[in-house]
N, C-alpha and C. Protein backbone atom coordinates (compact mmCIF):
# COMPACT_ATOMS: atom_id res chain seq x y z
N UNK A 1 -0.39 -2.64 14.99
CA UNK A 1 -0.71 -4.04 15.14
C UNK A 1 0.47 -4.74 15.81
N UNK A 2 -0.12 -5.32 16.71
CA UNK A 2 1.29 -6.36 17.78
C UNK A 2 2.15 -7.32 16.69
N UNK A 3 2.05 -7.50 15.14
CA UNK A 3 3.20 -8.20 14.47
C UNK A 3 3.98 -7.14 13.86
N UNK A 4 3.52 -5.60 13.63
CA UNK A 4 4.23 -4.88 12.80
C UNK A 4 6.19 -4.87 13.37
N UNK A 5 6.28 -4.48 14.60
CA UNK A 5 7.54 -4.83 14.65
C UNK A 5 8.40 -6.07 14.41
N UNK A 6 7.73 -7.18 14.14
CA UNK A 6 8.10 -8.78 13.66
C UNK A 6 8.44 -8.25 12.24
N UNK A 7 7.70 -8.15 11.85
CA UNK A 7 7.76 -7.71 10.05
C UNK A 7 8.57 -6.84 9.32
N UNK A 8 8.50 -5.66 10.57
CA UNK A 8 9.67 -4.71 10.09
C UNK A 8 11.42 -5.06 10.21
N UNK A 9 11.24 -6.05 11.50
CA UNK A 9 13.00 -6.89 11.83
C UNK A 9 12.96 -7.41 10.75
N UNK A 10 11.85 -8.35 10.27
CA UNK A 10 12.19 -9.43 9.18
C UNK A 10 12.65 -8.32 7.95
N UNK A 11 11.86 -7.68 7.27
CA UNK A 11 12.15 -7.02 6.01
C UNK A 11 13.57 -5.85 6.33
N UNK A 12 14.40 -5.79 7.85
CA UNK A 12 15.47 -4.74 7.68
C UNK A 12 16.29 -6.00 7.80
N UNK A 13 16.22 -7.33 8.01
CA UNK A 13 17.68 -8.36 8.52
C UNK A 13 17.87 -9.14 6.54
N UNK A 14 18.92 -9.84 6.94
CA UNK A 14 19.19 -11.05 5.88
C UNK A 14 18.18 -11.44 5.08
N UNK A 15 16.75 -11.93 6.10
CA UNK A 15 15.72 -13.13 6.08
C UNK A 15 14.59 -12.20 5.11
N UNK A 16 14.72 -11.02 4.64
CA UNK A 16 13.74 -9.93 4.13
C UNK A 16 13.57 -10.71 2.76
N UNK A 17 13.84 -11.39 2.41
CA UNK A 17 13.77 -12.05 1.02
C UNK A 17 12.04 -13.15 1.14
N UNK A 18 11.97 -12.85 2.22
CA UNK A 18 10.66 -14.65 2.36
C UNK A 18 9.56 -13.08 2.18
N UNK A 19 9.39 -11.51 2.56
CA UNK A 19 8.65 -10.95 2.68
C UNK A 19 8.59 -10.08 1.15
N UNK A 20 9.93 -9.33 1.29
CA UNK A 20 10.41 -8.25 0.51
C UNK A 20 9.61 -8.54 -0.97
N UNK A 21 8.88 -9.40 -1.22
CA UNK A 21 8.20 -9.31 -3.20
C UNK A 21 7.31 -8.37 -2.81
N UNK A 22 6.96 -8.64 -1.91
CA UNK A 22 5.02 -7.93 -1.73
C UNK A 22 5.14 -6.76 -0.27
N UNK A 23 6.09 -6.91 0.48
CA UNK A 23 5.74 -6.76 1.50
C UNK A 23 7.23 -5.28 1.76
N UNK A 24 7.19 -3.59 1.79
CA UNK A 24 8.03 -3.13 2.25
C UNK A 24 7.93 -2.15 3.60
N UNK A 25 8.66 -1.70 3.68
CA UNK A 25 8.24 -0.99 5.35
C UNK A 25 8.41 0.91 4.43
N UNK A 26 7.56 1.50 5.14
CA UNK A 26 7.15 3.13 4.69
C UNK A 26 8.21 3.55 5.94
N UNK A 27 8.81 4.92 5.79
CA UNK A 27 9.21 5.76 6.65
C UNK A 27 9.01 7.07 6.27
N UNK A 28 8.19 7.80 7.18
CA UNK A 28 7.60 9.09 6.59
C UNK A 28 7.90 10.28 8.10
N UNK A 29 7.29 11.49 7.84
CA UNK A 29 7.55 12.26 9.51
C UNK A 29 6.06 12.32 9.49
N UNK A 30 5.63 12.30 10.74
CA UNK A 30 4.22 12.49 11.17
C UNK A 30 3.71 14.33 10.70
N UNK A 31 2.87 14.20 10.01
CA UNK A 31 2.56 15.65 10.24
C UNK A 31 2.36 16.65 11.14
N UNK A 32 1.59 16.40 12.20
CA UNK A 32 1.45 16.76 13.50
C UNK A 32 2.59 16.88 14.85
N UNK A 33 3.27 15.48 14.59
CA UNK A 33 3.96 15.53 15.69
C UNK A 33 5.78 15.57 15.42
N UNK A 34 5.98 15.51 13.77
CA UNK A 34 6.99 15.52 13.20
C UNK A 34 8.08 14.74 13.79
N UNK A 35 7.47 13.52 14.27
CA UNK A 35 8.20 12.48 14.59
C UNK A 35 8.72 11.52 13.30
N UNK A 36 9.70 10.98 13.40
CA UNK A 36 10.28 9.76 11.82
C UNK A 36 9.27 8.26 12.54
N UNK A 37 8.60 8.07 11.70
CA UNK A 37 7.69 7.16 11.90
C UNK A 37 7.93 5.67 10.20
N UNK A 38 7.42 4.78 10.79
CA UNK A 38 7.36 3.68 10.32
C UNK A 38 6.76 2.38 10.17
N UNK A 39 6.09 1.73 9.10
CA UNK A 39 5.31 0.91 9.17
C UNK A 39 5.45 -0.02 7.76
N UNK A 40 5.13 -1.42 8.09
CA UNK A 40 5.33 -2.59 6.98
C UNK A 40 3.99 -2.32 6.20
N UNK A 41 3.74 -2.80 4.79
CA UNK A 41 2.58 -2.39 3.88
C UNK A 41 2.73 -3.56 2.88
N UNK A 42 1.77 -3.97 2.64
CA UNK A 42 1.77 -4.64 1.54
C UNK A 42 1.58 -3.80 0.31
N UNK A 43 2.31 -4.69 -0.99
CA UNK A 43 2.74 -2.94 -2.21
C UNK A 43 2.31 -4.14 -3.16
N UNK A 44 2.41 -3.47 -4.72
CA UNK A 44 1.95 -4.23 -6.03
C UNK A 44 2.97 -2.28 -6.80
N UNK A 45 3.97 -2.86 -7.41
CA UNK A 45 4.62 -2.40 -8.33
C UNK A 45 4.14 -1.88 -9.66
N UNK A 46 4.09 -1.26 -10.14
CA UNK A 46 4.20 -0.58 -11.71
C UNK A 46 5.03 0.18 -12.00
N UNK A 47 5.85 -0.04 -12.55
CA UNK A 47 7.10 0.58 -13.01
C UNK A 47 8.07 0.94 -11.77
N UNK A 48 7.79 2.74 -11.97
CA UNK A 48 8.18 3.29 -10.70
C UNK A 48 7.04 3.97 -9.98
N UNK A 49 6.12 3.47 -9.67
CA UNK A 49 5.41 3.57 -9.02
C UNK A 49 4.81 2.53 -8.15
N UNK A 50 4.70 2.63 -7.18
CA UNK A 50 4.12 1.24 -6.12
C UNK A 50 3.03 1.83 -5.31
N UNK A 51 1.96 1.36 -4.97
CA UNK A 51 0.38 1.04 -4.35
C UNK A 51 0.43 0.41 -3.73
N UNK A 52 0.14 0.70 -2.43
CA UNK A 52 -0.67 -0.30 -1.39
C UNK A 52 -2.10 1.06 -1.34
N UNK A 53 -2.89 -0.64 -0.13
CA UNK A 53 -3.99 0.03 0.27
C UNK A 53 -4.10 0.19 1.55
N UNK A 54 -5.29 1.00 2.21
CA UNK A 54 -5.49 1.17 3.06
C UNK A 54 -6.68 1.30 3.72
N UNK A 55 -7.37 0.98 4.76
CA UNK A 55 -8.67 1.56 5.35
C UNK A 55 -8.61 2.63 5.65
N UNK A 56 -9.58 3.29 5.50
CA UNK A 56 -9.77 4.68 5.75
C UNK A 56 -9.61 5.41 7.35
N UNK A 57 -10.07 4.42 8.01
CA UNK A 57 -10.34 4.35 9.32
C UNK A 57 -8.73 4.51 10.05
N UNK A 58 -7.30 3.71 9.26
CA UNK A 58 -6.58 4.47 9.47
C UNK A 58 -5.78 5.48 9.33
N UNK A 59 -4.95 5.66 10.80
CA UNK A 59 -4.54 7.24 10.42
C UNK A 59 -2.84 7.36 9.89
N UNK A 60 -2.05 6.35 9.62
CA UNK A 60 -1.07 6.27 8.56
C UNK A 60 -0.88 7.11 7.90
N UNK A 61 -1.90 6.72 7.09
CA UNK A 61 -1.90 7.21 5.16
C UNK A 61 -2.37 8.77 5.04
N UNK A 62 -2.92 9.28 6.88
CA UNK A 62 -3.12 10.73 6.16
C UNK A 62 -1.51 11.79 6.71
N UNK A 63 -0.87 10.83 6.60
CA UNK A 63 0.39 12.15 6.55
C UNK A 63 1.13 12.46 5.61
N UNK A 64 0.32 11.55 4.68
CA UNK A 64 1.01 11.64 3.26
C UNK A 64 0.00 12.07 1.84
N UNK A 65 1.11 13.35 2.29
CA UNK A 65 0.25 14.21 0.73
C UNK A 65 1.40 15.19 -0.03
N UNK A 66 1.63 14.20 -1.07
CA UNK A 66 2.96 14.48 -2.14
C UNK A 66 4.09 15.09 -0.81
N UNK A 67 4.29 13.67 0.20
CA UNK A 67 5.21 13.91 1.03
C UNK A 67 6.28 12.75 0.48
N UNK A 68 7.79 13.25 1.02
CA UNK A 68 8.95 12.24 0.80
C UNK A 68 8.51 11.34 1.58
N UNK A 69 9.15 10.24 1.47
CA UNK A 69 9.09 9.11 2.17
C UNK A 69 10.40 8.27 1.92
N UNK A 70 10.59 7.31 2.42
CA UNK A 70 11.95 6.23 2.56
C UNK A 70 11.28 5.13 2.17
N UNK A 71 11.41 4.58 1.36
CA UNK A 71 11.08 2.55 1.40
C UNK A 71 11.81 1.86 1.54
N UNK A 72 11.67 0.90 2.31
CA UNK A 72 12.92 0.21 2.36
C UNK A 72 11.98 -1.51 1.62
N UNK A 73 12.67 -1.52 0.12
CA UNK A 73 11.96 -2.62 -0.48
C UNK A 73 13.23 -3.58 -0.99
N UNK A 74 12.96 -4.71 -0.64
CA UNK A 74 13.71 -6.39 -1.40
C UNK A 74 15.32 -5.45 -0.89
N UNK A 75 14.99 -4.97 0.98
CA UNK A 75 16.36 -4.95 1.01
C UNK A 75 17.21 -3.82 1.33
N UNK A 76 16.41 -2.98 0.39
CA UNK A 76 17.46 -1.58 0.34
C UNK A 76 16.87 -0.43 0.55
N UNK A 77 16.86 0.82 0.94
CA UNK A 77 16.40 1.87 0.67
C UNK A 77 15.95 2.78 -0.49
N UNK A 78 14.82 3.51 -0.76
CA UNK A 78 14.87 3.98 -1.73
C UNK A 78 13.57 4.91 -1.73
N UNK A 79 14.24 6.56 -2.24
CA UNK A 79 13.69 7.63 -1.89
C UNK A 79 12.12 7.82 -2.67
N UNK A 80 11.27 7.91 -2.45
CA UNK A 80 10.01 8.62 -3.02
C UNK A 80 9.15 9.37 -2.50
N UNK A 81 7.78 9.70 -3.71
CA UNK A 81 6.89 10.81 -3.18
C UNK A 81 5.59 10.23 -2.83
N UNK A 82 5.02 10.37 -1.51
CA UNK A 82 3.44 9.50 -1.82
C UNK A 82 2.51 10.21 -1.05
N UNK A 83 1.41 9.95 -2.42
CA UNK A 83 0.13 10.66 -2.12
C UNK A 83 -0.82 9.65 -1.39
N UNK A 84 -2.03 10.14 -0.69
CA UNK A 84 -3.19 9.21 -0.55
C UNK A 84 -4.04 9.88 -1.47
N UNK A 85 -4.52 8.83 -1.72
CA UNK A 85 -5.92 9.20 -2.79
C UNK A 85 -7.41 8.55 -1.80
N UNK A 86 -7.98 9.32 -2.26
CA UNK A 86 -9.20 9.16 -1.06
C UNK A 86 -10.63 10.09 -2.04
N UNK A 87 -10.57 10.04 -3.21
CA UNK A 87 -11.38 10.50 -4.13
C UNK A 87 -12.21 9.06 -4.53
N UNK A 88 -13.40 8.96 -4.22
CA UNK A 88 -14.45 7.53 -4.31
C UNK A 88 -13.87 7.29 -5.71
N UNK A 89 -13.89 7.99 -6.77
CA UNK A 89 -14.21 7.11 -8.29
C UNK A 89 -12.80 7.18 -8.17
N UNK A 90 -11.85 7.65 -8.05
CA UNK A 90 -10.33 7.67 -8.04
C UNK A 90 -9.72 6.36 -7.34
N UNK A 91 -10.33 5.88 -6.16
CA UNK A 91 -10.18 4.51 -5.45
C UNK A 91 -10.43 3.47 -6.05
N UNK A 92 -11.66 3.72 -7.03
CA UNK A 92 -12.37 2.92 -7.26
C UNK A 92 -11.36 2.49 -8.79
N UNK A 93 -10.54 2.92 -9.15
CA UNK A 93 -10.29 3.15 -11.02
C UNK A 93 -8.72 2.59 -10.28
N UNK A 94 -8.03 3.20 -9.31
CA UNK A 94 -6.74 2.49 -8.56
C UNK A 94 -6.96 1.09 -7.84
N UNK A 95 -7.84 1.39 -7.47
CA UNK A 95 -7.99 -0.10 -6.66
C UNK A 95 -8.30 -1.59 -7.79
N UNK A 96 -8.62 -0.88 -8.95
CA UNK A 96 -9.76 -2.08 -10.03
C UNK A 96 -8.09 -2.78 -10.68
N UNK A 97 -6.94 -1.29 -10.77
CA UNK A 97 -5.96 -1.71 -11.69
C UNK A 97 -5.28 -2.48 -10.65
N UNK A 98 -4.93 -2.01 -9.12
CA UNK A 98 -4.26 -2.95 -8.45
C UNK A 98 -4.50 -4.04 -8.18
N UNK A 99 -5.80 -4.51 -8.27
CA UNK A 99 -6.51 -5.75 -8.27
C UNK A 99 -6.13 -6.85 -9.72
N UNK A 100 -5.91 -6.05 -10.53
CA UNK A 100 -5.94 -6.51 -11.83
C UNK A 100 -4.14 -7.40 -11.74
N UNK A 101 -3.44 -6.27 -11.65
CA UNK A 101 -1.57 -7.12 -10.95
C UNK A 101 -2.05 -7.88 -9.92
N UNK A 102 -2.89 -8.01 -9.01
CA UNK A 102 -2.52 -8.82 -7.69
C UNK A 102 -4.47 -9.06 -7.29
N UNK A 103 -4.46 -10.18 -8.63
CA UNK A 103 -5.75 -10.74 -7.94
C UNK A 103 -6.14 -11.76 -6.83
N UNK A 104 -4.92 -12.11 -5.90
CA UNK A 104 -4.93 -12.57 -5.21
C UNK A 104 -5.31 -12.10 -3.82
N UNK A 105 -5.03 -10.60 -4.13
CA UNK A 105 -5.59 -9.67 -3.23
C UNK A 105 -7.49 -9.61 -2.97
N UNK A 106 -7.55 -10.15 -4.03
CA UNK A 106 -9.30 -9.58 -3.83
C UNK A 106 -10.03 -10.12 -2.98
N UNK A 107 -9.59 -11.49 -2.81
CA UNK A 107 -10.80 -12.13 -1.32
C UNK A 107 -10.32 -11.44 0.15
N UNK A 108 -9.03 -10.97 0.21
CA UNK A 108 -9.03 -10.13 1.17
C UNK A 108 -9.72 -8.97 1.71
N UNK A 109 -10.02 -8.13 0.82
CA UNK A 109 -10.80 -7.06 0.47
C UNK A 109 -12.18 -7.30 -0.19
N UNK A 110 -12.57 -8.77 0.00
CA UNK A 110 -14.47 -9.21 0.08
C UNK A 110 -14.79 -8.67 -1.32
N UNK A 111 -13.22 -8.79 -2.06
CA UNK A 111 -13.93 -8.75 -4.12
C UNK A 111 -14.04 -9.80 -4.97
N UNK A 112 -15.30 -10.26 -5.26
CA UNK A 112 -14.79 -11.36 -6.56
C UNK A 112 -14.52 -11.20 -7.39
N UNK A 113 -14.12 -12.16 -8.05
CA UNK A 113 -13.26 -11.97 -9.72
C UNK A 113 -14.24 -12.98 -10.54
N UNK A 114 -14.08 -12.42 -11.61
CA UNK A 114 -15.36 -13.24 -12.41
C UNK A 114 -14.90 -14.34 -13.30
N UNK A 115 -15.14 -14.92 -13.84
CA UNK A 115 -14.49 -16.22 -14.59
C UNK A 115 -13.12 -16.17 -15.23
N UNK A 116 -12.69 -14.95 -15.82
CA UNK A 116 -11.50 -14.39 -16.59
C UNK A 116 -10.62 -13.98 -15.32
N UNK A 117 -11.08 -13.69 -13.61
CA UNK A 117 -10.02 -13.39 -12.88
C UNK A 117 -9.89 -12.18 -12.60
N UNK A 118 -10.82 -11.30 -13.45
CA UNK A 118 -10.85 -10.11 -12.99
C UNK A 118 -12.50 -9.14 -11.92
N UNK A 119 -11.55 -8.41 -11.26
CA UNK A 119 -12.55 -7.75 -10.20
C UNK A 119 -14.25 -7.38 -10.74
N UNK A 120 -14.78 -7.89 -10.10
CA UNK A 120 -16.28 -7.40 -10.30
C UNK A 120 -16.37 -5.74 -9.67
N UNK A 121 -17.13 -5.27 -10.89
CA UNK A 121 -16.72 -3.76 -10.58
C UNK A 121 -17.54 -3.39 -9.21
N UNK A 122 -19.06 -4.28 -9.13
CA UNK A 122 -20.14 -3.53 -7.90
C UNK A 122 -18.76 -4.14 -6.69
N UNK A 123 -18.17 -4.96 -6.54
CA UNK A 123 -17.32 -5.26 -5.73
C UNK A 123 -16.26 -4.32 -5.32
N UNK A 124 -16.10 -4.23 -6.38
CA UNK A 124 -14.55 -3.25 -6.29
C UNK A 124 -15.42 -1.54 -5.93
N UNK A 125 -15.82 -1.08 -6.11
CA UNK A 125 -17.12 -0.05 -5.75
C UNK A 125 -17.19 -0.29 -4.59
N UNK A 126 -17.42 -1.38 -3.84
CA UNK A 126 -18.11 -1.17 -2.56
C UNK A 126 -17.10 -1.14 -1.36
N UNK A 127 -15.86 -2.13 -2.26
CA UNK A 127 -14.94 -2.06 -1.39
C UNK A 127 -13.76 -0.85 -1.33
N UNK A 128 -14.05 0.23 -2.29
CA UNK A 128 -13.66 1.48 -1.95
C UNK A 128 -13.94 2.55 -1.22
N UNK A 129 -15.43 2.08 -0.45
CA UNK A 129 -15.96 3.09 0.82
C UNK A 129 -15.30 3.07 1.36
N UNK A 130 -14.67 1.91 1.94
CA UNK A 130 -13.67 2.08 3.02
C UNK A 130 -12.46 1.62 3.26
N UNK A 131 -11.87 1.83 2.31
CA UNK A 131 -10.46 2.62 1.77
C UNK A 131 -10.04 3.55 0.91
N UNK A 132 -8.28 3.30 1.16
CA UNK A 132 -8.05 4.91 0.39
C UNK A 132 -6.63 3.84 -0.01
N UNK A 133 -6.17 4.72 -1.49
CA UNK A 133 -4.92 3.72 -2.23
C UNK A 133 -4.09 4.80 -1.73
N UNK A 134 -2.38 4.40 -2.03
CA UNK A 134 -1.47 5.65 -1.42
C UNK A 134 -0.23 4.85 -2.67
N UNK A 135 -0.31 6.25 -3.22
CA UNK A 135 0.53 6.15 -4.37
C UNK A 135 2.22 6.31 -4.19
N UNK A 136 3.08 5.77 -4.17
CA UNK A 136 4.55 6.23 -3.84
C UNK A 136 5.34 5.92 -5.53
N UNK A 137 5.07 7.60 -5.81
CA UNK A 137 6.45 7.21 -6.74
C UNK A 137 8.07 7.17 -6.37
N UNK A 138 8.50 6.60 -7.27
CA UNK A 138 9.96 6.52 -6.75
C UNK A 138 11.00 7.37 -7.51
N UNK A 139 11.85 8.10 -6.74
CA UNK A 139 12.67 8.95 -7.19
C UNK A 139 13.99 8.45 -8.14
């Protein structure tokens, strides 16, 4: 996308603080072409583990399968392992909990939340056809 290099200056300079809560950059090697590759993601934290999502449609998230990776989050570097998950009821059970930390996420991803704020499941279901979650634990 023509802003990803905007995003990635912002989150490696000083100014990474207006992005860095939600927002870190992945560095992984391409599988295929074993190039050091890189890209900004929006994340939602649990412990030591962090989630973003992804469409399926891209091709990112498939070079990562219980591969190292680099994050560079709120700033700094920091080593982990990340899987894609791309199992329908497995999307569907990751995506419901990441929704649940970051329901602000859901009108992005065409989910409503029901009076209490949380994801409507036929929602969250439908909007796992077409995506896949990518798990990065941290070392």
């Amino acid at each position: 996308m023509w802003y990803n290099p905007i995003m990635m200056w912002i989150l490696r300079s000083p100014l990474h603080g207006m992005l860095s809560g939600s927002t870190m950059i992945i560095t992984y090697t391409g599988r295929k072409s074993g190039k050091t590759l890189s890209t900004p993601v929006n994340y939602v934290r649990d412990g030591d583990v962090l989630w973003t999502i992804s469409f399926r449609h891209r091709t990112w998230w498939r070079n990562l399968n219980a591969s190292p990776v680099t994050l560079r989050i709120q700033g700094r570097d920091v080593a982990g392992v990340a899987t894609a998950i791309t199992d329908q009821q497995q999307v569907v059970d990751c995506l419901t909990a990441y929704l649940r930390k970051a329901p602000q996420v859901a009108r992005y991803i065409g989910v409503a939340l029901d009076a209490s704020d949380q994801p409507k499941p036929q929602d969250v279901a439908e909007a796992a056809k077409t995506r896949v979650m990518v798990r990065f634990q941290l070392s």
